[in-house]
N, C-alpha and C. Protein backbone atom coordinates (compact mmCIF):
# COMPACT_ATOMS: atom_id res chain seq x y z
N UNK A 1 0.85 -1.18 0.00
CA UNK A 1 0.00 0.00 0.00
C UNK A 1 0.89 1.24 0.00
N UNK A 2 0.30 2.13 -0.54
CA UNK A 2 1.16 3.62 -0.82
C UNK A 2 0.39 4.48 -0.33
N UNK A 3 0.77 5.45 0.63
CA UNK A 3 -0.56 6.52 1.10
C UNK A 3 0.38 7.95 0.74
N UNK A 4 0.37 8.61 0.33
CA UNK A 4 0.37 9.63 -0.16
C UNK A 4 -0.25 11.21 0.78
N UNK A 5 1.12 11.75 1.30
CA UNK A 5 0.35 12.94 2.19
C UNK A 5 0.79 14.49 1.21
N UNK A 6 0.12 15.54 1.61
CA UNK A 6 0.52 16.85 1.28
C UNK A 6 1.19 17.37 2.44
N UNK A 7 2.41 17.90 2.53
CA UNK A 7 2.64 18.59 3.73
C UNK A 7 3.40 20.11 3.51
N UNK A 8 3.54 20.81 4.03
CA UNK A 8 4.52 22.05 4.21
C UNK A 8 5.89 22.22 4.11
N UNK A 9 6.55 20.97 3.85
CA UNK A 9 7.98 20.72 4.26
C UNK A 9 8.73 21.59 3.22
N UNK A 10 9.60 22.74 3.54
CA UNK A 10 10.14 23.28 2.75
C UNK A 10 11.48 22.92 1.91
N UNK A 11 12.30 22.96 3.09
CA UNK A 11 13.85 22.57 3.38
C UNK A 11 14.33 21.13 3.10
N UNK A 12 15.14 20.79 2.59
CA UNK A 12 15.82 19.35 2.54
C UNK A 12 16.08 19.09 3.83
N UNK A 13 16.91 19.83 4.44
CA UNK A 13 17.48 19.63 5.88
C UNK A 13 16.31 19.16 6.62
N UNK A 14 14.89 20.09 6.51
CA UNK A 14 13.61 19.56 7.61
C UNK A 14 12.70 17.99 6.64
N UNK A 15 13.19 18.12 6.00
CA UNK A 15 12.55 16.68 5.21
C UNK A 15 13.72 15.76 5.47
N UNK A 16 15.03 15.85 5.46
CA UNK A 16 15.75 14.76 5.92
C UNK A 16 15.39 14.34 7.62
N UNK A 17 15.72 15.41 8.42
CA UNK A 17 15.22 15.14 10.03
C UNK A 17 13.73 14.40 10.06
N UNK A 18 12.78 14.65 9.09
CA UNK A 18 11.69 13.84 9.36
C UNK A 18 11.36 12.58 8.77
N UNK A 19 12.44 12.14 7.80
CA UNK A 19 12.49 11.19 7.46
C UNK A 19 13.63 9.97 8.04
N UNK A 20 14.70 10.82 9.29
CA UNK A 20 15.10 10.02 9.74
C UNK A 20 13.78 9.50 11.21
N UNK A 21 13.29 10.59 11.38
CA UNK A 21 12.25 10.43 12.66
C UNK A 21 11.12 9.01 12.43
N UNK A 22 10.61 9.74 11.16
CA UNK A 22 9.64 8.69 10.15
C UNK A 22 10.35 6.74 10.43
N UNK A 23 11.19 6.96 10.05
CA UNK A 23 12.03 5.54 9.24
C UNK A 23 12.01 5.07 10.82
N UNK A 24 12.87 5.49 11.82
CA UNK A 24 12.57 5.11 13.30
C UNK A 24 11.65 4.66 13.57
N UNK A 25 10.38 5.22 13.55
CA UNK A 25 8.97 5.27 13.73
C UNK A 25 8.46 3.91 13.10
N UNK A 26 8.72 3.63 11.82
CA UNK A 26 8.16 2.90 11.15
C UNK A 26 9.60 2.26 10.14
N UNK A 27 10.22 1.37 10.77
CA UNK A 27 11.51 0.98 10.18
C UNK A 27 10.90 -0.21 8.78
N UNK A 28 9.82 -0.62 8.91
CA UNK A 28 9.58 -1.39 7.62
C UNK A 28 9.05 -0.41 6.53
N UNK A 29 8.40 0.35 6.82
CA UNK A 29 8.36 1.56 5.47
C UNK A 29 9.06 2.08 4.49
N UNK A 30 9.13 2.24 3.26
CA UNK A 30 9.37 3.16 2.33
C UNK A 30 9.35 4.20 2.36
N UNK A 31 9.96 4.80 2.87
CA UNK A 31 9.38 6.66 2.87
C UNK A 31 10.02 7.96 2.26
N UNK A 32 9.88 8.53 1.61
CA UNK A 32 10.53 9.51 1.01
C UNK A 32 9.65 10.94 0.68
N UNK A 33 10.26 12.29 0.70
CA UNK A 33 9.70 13.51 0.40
C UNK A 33 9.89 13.53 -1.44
N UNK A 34 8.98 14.27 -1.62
CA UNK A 34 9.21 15.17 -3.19
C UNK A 34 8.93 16.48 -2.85
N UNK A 35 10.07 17.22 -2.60
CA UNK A 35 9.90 18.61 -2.42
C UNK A 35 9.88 19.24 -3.55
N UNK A 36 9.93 18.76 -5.16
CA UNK A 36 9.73 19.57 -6.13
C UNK A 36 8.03 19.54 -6.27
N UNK A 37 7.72 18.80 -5.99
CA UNK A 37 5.91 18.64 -6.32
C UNK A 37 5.26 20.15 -5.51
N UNK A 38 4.47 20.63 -6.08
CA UNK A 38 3.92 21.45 -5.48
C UNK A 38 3.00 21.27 -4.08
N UNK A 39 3.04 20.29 -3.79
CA UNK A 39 2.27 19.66 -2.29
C UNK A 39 3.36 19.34 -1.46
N UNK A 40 4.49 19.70 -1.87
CA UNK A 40 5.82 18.84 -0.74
C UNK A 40 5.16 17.44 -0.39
N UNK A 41 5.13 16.72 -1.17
CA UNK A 41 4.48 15.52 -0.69
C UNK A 41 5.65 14.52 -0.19
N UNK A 42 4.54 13.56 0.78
CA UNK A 42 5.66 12.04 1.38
C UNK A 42 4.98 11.65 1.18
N UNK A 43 5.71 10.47 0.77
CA UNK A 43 4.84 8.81 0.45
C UNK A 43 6.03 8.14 1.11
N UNK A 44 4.79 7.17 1.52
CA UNK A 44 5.36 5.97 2.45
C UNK A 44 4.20 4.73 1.97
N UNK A 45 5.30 3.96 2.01
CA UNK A 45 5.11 2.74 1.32
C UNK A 45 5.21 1.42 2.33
N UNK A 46 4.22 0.30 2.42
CA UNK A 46 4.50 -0.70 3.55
C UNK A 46 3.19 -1.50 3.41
N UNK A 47 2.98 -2.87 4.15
CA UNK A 47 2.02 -3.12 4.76
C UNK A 47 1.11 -2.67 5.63
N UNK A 48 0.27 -2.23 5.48
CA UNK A 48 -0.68 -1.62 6.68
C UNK A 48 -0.14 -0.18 7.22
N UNK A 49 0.13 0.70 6.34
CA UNK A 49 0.80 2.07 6.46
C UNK A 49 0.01 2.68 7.69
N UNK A 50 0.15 3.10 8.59
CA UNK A 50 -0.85 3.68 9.79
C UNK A 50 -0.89 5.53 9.61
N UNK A 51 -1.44 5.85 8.86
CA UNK A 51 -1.77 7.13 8.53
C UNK A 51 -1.91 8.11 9.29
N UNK A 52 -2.99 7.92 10.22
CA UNK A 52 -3.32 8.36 11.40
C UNK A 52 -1.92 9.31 12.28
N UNK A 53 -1.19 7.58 12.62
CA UNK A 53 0.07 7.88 13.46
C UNK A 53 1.04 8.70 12.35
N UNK A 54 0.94 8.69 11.12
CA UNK A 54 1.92 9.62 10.77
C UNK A 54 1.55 11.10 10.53
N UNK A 55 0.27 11.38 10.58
CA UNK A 55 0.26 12.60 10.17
C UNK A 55 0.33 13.35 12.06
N UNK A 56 0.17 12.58 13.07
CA UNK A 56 0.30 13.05 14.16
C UNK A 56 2.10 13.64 14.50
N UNK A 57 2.55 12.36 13.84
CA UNK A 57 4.04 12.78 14.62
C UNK A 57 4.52 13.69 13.42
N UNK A 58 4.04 14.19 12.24
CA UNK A 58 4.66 15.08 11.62
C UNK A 58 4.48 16.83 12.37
N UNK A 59 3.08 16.32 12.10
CA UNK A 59 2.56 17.38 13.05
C UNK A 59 3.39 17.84 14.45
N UNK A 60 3.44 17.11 15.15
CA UNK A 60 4.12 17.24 16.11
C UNK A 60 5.41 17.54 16.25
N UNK A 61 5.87 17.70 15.09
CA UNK A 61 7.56 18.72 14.96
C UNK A 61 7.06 20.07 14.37
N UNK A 62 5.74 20.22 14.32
CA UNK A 62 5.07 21.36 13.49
C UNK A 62 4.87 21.77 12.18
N UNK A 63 4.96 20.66 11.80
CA UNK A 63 4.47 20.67 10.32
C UNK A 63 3.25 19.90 9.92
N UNK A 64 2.57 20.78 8.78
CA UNK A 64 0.94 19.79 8.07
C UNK A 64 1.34 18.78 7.53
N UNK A 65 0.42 18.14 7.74
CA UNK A 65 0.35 16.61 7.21
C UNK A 65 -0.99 16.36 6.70
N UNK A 66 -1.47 16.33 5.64
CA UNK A 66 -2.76 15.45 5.33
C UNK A 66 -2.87 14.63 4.23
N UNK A 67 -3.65 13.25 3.90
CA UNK A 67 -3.57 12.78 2.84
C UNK A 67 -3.59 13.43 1.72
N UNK A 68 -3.38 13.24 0.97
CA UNK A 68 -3.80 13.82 -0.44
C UNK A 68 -4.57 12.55 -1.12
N UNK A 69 -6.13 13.41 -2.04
CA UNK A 69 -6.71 12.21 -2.52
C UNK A 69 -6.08 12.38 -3.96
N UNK A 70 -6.07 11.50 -4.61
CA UNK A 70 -5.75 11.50 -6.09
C UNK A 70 -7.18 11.95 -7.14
N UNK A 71 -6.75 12.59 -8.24
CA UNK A 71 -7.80 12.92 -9.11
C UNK A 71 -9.02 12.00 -9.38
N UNK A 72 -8.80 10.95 -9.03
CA UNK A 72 -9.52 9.92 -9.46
C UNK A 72 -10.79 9.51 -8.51
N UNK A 73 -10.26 9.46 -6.91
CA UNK A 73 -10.75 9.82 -5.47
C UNK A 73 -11.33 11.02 -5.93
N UNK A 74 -10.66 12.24 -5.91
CA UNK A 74 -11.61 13.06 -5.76
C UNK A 74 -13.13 13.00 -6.76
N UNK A 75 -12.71 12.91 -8.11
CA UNK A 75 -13.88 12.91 -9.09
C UNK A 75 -15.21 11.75 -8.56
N UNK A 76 -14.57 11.00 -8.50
CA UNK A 76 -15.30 9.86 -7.80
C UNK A 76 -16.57 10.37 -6.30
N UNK A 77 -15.90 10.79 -5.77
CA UNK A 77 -16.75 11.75 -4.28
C UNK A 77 -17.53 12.47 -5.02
N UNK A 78 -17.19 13.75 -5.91
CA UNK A 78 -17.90 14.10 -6.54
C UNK A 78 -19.34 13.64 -6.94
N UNK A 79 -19.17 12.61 -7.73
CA UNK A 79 -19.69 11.68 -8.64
C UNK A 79 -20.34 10.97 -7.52
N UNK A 80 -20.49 10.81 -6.67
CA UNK A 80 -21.49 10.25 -5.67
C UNK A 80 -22.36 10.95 -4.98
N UNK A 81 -22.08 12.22 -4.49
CA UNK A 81 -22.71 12.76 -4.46
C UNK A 81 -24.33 13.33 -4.43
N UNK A 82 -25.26 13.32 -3.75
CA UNK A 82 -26.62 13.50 -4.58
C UNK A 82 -26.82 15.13 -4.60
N UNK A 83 -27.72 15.46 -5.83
CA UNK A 83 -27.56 16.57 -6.20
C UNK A 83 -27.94 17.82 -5.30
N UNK A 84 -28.43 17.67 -4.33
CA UNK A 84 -28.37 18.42 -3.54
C UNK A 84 -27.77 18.75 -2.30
N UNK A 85 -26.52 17.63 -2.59
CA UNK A 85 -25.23 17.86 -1.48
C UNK A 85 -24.79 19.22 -1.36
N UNK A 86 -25.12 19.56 0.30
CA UNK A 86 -24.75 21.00 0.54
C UNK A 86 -22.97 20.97 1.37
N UNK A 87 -22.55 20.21 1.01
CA UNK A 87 -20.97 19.82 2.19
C UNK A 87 -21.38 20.10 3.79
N UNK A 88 -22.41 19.94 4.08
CA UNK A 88 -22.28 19.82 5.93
C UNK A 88 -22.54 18.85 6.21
């Protein structure tokens, strides 16, 4: 499984420190930043990726963390939708 987050991470230096924190955390994972993507995204890669726990401990050095859905997810929500979905 691959979960895919958006985060804030600017710096190489603060994406390396959280990917040594990360890899600790979760030593069977895959994990890596793309700081060229416009979402600073991490993906982490594993069995049973625990999402939850990662967007907490990113957070918790003070940086956002949230999934990102893919185009496909999103259109899809959309697309279910009934037509008088007000988002509350």
């Amino acid at each position: 499984m691959v979960e895919v987050f958006k985060t804030n991470v600017q710096k190489k230096a603060q994406s390396k420190m959280l990917l040594c924190i990360l890899s600790e955390a979760f030593p069977s994972f895959k994990i890596n930043f793309d700081l060229s993507d416009c979402d600073k995204v991490l993906r982490v890669e594993g069995d049973n990726v625990k999402s939850l726990r990662i967007m907490i401990l990113v957070k918790e050095y003070g940086f956002n963390c949230e999934i990102l859905l893919d185009e496909q997810q999103n259109n899809g929500e959309a697309e279910n939708r009934p037509d008088n979905y007000r988002g509350d």
